[in-house]
N, C-alpha and C. Protein backbone atom coordinates (compact mmCIF):
# COMPACT_ATOMS: atom_id res chain seq x y z
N UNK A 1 32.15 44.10 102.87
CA UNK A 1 33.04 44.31 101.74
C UNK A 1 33.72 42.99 101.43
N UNK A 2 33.43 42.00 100.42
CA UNK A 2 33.94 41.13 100.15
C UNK A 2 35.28 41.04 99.12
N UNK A 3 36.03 39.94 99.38
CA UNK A 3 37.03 39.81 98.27
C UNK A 3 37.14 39.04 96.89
N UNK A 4 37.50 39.77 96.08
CA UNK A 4 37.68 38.60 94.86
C UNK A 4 39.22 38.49 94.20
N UNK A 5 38.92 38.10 93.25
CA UNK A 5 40.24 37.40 92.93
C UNK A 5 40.58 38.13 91.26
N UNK A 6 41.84 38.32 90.83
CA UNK A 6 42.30 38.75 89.94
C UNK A 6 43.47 37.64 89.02
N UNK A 7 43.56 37.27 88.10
CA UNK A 7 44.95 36.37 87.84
C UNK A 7 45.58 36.95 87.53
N UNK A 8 46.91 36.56 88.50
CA UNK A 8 48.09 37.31 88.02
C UNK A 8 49.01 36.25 87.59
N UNK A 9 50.41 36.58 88.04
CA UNK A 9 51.47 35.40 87.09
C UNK A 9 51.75 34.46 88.31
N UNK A 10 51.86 34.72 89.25
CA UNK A 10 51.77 33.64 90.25
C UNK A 10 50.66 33.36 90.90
N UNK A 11 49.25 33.58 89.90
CA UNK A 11 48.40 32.63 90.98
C UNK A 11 47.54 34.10 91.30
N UNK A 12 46.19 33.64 92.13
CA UNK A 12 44.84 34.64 92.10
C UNK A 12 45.44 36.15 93.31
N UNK A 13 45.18 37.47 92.53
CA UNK A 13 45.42 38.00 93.30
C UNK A 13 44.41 38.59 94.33
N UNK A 14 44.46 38.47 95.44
CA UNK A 14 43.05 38.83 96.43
C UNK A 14 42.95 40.20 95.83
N UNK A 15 41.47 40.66 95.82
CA UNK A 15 41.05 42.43 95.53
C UNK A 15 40.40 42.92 96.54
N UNK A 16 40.35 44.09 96.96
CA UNK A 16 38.75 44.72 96.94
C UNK A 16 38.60 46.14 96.21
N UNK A 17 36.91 46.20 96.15
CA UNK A 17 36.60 47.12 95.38
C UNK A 17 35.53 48.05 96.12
N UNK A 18 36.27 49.29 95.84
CA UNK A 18 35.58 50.44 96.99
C UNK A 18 34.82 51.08 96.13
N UNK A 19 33.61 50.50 95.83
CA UNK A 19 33.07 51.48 95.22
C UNK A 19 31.76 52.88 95.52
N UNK A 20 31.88 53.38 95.07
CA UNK A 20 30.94 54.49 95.15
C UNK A 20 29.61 54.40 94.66
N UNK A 21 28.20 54.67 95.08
CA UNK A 21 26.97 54.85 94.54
C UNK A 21 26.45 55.54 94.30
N UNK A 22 27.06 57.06 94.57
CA UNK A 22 26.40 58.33 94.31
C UNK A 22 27.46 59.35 93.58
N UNK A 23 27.46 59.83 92.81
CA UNK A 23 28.46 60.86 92.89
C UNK A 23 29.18 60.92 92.27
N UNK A 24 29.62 59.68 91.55
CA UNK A 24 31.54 58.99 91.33
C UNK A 24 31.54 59.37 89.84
N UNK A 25 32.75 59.69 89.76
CA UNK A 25 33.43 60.05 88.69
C UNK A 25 33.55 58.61 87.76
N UNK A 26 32.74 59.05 86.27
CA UNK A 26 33.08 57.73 85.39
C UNK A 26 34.42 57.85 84.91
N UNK A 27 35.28 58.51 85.18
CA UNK A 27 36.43 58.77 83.93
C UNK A 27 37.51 58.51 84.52
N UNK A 28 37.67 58.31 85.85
CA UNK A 28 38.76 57.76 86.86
C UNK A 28 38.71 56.90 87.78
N UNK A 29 39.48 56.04 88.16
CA UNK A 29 39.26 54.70 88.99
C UNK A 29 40.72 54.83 89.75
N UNK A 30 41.16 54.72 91.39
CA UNK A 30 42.18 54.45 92.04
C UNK A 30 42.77 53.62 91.74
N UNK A 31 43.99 53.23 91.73
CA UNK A 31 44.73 51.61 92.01
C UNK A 31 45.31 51.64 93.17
N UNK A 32 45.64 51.58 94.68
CA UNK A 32 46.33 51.86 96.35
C UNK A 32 47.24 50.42 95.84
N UNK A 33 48.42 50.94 95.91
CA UNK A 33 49.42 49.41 96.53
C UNK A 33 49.90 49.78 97.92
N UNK A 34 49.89 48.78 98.81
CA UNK A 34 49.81 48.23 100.50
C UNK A 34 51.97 48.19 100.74
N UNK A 35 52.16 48.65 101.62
CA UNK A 35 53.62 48.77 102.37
C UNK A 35 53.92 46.95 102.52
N UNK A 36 55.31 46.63 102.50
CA UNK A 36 56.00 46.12 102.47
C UNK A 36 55.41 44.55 102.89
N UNK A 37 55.58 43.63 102.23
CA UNK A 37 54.39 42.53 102.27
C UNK A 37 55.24 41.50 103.36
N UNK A 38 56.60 41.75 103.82
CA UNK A 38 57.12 41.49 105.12
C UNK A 38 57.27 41.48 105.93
N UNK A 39 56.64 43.36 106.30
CA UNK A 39 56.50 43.50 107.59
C UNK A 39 54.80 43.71 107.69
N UNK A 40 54.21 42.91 107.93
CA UNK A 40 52.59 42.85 107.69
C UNK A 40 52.16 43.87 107.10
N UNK A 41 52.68 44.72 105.63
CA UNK A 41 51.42 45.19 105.01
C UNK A 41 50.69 44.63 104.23
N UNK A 42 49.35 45.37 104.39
CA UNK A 42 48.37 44.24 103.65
C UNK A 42 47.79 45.32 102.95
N UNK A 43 46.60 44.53 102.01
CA UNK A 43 45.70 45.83 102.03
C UNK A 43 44.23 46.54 102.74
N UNK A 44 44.77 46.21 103.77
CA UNK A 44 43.70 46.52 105.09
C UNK A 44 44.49 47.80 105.58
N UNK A 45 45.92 48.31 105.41
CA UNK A 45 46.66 48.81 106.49
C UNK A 45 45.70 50.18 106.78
N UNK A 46 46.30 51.06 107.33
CA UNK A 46 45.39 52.20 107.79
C UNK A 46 45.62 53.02 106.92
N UNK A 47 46.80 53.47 105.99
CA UNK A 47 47.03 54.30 105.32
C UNK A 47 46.20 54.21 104.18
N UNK A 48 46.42 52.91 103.73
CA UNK A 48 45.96 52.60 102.70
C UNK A 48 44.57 52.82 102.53
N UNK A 49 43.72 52.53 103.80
CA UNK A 49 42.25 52.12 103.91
C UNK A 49 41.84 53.74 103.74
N UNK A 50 42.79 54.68 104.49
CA UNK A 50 42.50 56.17 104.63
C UNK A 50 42.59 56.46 102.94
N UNK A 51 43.56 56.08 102.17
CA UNK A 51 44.16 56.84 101.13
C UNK A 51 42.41 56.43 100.07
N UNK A 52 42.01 55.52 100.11
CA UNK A 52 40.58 55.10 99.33
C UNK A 52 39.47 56.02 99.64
N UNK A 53 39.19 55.92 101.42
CA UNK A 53 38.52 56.99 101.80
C UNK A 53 38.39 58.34 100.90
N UNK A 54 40.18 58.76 101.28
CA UNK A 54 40.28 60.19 100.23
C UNK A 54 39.97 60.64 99.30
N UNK A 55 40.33 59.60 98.24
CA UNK A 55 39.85 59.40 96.58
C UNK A 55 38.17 59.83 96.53
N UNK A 56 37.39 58.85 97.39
CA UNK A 56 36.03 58.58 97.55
C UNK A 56 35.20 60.15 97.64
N UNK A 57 35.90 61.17 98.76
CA UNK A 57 35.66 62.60 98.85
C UNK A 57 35.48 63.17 97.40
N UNK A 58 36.43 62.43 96.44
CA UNK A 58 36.55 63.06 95.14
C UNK A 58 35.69 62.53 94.13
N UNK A 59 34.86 61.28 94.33
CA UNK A 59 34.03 60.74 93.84
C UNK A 59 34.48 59.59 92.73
N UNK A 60 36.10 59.08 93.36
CA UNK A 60 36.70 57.89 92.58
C UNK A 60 37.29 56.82 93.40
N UNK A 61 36.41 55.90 93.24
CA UNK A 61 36.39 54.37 93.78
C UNK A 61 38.00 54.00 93.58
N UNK A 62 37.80 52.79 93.99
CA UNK A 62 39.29 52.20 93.67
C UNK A 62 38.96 50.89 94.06
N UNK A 63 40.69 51.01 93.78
CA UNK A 63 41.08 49.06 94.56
C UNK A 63 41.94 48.50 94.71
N UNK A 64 42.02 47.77 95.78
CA UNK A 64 42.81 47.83 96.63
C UNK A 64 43.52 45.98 96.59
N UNK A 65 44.37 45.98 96.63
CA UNK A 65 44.86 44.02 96.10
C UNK A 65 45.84 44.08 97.66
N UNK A 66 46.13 42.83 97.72
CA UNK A 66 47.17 41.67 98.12
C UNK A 66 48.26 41.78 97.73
N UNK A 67 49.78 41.92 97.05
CA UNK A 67 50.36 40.81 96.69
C UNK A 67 50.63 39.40 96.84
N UNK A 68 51.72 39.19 96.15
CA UNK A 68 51.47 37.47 96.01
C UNK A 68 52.14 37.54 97.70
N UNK A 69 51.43 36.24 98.28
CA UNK A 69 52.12 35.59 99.27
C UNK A 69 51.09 37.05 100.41
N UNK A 70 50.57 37.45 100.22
CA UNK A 70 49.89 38.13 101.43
C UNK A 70 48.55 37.62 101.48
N UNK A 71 47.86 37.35 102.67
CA UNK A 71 46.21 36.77 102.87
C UNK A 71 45.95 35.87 102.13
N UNK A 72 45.08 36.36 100.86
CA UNK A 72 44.56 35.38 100.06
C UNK A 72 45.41 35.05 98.77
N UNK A 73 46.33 36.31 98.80
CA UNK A 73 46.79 36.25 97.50
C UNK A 73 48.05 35.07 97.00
N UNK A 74 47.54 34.02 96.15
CA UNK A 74 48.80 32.79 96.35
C UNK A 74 50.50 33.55 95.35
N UNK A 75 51.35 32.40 95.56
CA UNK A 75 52.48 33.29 95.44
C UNK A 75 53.11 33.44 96.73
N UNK A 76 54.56 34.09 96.45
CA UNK A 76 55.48 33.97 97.72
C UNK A 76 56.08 35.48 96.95
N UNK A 77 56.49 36.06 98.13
CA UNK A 77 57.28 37.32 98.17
C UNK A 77 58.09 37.64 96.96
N UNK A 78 57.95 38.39 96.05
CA UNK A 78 58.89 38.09 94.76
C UNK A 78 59.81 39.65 94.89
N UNK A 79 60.52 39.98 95.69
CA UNK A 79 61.84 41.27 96.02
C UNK A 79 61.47 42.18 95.22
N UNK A 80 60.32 42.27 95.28
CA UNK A 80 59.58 44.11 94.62
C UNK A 80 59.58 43.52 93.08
N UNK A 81 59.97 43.22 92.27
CA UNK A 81 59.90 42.83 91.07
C UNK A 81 58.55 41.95 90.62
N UNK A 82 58.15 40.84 91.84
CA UNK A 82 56.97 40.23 91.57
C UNK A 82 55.80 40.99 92.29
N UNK A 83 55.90 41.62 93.01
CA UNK A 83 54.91 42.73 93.63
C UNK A 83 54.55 43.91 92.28
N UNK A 84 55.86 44.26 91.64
CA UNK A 84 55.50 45.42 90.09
C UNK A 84 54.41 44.64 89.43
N UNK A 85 54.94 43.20 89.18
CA UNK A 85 53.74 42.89 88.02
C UNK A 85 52.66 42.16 88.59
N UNK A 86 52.46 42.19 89.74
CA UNK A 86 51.44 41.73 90.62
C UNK A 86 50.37 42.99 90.50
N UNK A 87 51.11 44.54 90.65
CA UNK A 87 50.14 45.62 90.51
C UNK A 87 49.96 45.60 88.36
N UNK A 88 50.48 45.77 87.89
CA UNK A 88 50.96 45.62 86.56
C UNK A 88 49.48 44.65 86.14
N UNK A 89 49.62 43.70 86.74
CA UNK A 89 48.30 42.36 86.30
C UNK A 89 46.96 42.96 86.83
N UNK A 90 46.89 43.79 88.25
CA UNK A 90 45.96 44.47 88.79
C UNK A 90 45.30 45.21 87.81
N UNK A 91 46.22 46.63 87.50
CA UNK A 91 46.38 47.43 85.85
C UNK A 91 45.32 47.24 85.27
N UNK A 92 45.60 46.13 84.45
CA UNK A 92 45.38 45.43 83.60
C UNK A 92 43.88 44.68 83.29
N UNK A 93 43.73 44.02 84.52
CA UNK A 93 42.39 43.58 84.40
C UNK A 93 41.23 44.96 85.12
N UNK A 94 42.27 46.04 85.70
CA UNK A 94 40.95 47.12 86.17
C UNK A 94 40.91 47.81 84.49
N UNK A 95 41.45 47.98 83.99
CA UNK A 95 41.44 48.73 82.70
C UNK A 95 40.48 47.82 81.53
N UNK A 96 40.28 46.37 81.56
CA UNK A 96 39.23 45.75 81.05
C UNK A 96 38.12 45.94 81.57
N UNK A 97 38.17 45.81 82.66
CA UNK A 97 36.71 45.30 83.25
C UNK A 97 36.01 46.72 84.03
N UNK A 98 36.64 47.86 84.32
CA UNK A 98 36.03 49.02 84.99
C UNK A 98 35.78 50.10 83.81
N UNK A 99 34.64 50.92 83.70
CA UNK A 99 34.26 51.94 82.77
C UNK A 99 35.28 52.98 82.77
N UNK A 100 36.14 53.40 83.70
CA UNK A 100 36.73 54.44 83.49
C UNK A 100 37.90 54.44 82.63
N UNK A 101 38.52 55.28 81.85
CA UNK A 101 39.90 55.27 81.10
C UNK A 101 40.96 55.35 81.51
N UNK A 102 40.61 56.80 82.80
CA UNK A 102 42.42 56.26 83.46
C UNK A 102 42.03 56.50 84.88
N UNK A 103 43.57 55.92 84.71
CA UNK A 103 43.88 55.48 86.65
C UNK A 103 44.64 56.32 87.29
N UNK A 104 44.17 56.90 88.87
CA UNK A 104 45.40 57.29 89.59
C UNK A 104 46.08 56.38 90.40
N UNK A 105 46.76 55.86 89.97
CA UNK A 105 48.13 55.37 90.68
C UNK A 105 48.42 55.90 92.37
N UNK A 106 48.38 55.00 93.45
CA UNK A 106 48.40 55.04 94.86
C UNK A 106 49.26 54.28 95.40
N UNK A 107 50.07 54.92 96.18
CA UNK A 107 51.11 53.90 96.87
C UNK A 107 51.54 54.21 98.14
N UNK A 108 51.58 52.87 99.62
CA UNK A 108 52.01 53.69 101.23
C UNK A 108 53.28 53.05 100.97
N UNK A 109 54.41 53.84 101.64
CA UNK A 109 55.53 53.34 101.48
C UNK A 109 56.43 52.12 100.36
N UNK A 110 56.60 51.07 100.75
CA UNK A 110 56.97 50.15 99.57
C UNK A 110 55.89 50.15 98.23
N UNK A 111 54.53 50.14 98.71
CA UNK A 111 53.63 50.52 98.00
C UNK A 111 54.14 52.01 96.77
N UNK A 112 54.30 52.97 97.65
CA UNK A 112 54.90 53.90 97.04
C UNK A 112 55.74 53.29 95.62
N UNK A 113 56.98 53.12 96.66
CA UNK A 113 58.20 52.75 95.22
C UNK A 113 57.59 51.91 94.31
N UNK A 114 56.66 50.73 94.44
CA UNK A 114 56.29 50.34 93.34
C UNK A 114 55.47 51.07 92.22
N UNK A 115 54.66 51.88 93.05
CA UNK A 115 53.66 52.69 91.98
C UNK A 115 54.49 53.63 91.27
N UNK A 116 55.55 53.80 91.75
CA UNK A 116 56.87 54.91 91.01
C UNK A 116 57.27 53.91 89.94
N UNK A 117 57.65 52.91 90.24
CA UNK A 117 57.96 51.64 89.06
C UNK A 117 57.48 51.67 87.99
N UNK A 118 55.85 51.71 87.84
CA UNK A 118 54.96 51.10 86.96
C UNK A 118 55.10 52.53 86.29
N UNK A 119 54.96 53.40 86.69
CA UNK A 119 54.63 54.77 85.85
C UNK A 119 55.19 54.36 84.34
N UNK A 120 56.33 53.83 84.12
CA UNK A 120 56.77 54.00 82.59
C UNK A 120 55.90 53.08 81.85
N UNK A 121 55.34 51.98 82.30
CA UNK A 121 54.19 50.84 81.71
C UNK A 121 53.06 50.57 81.82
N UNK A 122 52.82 52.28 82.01
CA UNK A 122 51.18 52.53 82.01
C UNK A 122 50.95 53.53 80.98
N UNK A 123 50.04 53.49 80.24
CA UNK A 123 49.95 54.63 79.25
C UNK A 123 48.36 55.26 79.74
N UNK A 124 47.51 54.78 80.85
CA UNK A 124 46.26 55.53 81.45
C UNK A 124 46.26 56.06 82.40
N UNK A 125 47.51 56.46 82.84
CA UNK A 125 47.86 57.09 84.43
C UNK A 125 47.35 58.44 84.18
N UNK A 126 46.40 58.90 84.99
CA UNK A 126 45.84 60.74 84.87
C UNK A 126 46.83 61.17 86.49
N UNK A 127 47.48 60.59 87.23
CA UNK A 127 47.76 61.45 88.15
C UNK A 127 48.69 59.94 89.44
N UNK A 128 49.35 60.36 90.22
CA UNK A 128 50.44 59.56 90.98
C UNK A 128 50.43 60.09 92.48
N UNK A 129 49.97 59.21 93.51
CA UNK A 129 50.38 59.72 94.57
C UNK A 129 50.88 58.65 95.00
N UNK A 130 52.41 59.28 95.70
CA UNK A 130 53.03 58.36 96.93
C UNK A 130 53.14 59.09 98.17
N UNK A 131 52.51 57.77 99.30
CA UNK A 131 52.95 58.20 100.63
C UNK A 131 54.16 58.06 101.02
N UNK A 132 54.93 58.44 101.75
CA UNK A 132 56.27 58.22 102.34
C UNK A 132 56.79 56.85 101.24
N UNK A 133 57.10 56.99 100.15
CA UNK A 133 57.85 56.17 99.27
C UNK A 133 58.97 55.25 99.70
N UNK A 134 59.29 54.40 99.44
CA UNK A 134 60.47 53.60 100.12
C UNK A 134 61.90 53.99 99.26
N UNK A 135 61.73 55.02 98.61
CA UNK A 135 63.19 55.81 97.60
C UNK A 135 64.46 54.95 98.22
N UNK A 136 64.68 54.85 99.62
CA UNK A 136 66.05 54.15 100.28
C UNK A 136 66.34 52.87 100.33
N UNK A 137 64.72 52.06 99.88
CA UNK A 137 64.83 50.44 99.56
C UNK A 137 65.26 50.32 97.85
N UNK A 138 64.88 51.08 97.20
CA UNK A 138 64.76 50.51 95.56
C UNK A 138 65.93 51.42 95.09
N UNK A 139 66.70 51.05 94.37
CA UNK A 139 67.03 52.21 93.67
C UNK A 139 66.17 52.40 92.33
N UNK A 140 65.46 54.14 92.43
CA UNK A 140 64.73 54.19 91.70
C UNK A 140 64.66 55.03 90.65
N UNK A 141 66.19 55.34 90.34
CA UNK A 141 66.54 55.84 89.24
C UNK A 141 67.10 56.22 88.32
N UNK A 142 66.68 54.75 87.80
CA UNK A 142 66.69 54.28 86.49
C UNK A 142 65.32 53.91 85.96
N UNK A 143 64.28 54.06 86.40
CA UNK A 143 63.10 54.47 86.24
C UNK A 143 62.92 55.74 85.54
N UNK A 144 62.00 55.35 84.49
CA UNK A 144 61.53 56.73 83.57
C UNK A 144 60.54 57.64 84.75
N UNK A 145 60.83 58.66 84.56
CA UNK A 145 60.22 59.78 85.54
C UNK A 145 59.34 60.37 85.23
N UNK A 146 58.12 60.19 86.22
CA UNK A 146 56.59 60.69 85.91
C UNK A 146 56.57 62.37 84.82
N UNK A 147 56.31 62.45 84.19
CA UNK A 147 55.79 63.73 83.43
C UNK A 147 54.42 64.35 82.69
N UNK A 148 53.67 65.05 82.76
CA UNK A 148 52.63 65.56 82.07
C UNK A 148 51.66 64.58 83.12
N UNK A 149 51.76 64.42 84.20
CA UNK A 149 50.74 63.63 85.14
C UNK A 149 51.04 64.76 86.40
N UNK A 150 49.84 65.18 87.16
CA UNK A 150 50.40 65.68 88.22
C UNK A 150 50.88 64.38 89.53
N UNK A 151 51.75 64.83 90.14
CA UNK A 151 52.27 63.86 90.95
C UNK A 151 52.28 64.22 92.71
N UNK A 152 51.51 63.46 93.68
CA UNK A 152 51.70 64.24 94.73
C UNK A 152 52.28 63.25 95.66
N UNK A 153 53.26 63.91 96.26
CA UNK A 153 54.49 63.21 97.48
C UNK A 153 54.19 64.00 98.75
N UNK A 154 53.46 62.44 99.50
CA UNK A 154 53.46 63.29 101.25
C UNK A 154 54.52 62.50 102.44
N UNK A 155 55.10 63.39 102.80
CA UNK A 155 56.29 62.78 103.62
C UNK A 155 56.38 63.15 105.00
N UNK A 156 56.22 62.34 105.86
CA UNK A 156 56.25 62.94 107.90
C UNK A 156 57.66 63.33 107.51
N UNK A 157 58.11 64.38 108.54
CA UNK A 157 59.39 64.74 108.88
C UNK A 157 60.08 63.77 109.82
N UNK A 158 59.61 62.98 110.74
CA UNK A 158 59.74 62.03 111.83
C UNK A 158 59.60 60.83 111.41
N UNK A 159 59.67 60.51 109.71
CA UNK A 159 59.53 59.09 109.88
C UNK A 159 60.73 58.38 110.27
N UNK A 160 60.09 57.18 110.62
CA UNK A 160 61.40 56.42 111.49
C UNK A 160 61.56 55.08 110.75
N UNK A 161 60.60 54.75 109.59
CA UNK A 161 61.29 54.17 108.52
C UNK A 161 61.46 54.10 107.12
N UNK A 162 60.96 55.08 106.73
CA UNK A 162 61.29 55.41 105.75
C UNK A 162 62.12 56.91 105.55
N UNK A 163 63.63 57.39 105.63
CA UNK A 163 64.38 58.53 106.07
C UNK A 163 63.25 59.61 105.00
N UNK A 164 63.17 60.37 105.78
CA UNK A 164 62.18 61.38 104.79
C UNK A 164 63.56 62.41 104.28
N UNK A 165 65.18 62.04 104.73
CA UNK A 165 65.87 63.45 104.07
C UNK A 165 66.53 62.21 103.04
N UNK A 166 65.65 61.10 102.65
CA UNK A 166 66.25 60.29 101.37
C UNK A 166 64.78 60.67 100.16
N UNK A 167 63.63 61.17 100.74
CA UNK A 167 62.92 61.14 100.10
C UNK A 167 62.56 62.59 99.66
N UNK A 168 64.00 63.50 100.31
CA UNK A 168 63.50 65.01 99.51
C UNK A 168 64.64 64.69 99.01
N UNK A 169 65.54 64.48 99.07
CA UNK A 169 67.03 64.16 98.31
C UNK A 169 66.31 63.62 96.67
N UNK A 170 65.51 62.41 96.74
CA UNK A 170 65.09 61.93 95.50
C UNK A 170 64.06 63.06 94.72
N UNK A 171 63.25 63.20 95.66
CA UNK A 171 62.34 63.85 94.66
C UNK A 171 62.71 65.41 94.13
N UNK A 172 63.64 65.93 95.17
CA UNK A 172 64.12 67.17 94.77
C UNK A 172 65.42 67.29 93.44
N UNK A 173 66.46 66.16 94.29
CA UNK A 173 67.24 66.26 93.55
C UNK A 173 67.67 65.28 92.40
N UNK A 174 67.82 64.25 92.80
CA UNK A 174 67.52 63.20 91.82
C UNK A 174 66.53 63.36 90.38
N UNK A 175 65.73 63.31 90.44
CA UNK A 175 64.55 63.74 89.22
C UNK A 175 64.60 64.89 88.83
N UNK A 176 63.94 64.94 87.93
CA UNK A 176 63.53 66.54 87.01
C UNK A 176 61.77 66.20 86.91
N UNK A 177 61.21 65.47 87.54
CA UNK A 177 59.66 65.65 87.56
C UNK A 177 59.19 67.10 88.12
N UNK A 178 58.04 67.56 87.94
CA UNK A 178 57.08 68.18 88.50
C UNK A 178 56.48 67.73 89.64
N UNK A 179 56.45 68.03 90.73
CA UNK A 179 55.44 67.44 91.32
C UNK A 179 55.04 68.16 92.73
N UNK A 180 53.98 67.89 93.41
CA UNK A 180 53.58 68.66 94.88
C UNK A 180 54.29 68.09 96.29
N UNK A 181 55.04 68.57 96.62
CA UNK A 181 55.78 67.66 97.83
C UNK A 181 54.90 68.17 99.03
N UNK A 182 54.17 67.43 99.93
CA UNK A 182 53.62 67.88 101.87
C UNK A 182 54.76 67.17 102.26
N UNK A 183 54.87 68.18 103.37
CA UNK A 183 56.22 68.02 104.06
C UNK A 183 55.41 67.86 105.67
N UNK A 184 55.25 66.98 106.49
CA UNK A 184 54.35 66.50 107.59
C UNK A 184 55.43 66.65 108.91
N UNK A 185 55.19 67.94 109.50
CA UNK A 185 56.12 67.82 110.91
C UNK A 185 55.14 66.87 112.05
N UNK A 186 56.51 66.77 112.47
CA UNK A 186 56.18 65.51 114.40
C UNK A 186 54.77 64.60 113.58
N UNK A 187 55.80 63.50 112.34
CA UNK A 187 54.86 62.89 111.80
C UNK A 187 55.56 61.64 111.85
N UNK A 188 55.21 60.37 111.94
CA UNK A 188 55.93 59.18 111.72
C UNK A 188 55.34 58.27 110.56
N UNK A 189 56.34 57.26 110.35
CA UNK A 189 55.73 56.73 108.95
C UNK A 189 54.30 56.31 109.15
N UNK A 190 53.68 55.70 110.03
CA UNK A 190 52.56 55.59 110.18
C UNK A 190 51.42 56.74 110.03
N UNK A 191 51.46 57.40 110.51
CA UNK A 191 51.21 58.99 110.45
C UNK A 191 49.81 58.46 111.66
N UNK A 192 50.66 58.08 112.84
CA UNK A 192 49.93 57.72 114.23
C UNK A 192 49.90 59.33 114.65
N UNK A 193 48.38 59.60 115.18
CA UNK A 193 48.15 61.08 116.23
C UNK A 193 48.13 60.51 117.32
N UNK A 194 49.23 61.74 118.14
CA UNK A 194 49.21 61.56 119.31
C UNK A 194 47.94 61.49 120.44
């Protein structure tokens, strides 16, 4: 599985592309954004690598980037704001260059809150999943709130860094979205089996 490169505003963003040869849905394509580009997420992490897998069952490829300042991708850490338009530039060139029309939107933790970000500056989003969202890093609302997309939120009860009673607080109470909440007992943010 090799990498290529995307331009974004600071410089090439590393990709990869999971694609499918049998099966795959022309009319939808993944986008996965990778947990917190500080504490080594990349887009190798396990969640992430699992969350492509998943899609794939459904017969929709994806892809999977860097931000700036991770592996290949040049650029330095930009405080979630240069990571938005780092996925934003991702967007952008998958919506030129891939056959399908719309995208589901994927996010593990920080990953999460960003893919919650972009929702208002996408007009091809068919559907939104966040893993354990980082709701307690961003404040995230003042963000326009996903609607007429189904939206699915999976949260361990045990995570130990991302508070999962900040992430039913948001999605329950905070918002007026629709959406499917999994609620994951004796689960940690990693979602490591014993």
């Amino acid at each position: 599985m090799n990498s290529f490169f995307i331009q974004g505003s600071a410089g090439n963003i590393e990709a990869i592309y999971d694609e499918i040869k049998k099966n795959k849905r022309d009319d939808i394509v993944a986008i996965i954004c990778h947990p917190h580009p500080l504490f080594q997420g990349t887009m190798h992490n396990k969640v992430v690598t699992t969350l492509s897998r998943a899609v794939k069952t459904f017969g929709i490829e994806s892809y999977r980037f860097n931000y700036r300042g991770v592996m290949g991708s040049e650029g330095e850490y930009g405080d979630g704001v240069g990571e938005l338009d780092d996925l934003l530039s991702v967007c952008k060139w998958v919506s030129e260059n891939h056959t399908a029309s719309k995208i589901l939107l994927c996010g593990f933790s920080f990953g999460g809150a960003i893919a919650y970000q972009a929702y208002s500056r996408l007009d091809n989003l068919c559907g939104l999943i966040t893993i354990a969202p980082a709701v307690d890093r961003f404040d995230l609302t003042g963000f326009e709130q996903p609607k007429n997309i189904p939206w699915l939120v999976v949260q361990g009860i045990d995570d130990e860094t991302v508070s999962s009673k900040s992430v039913f607080d948001f999605t329950m109470n905070k918002i007026k979205s629709d959406l499917t909440m999994i609620k994951m007992d004796s689960v940690g943010h990693f979602f490591h089996g014993d």
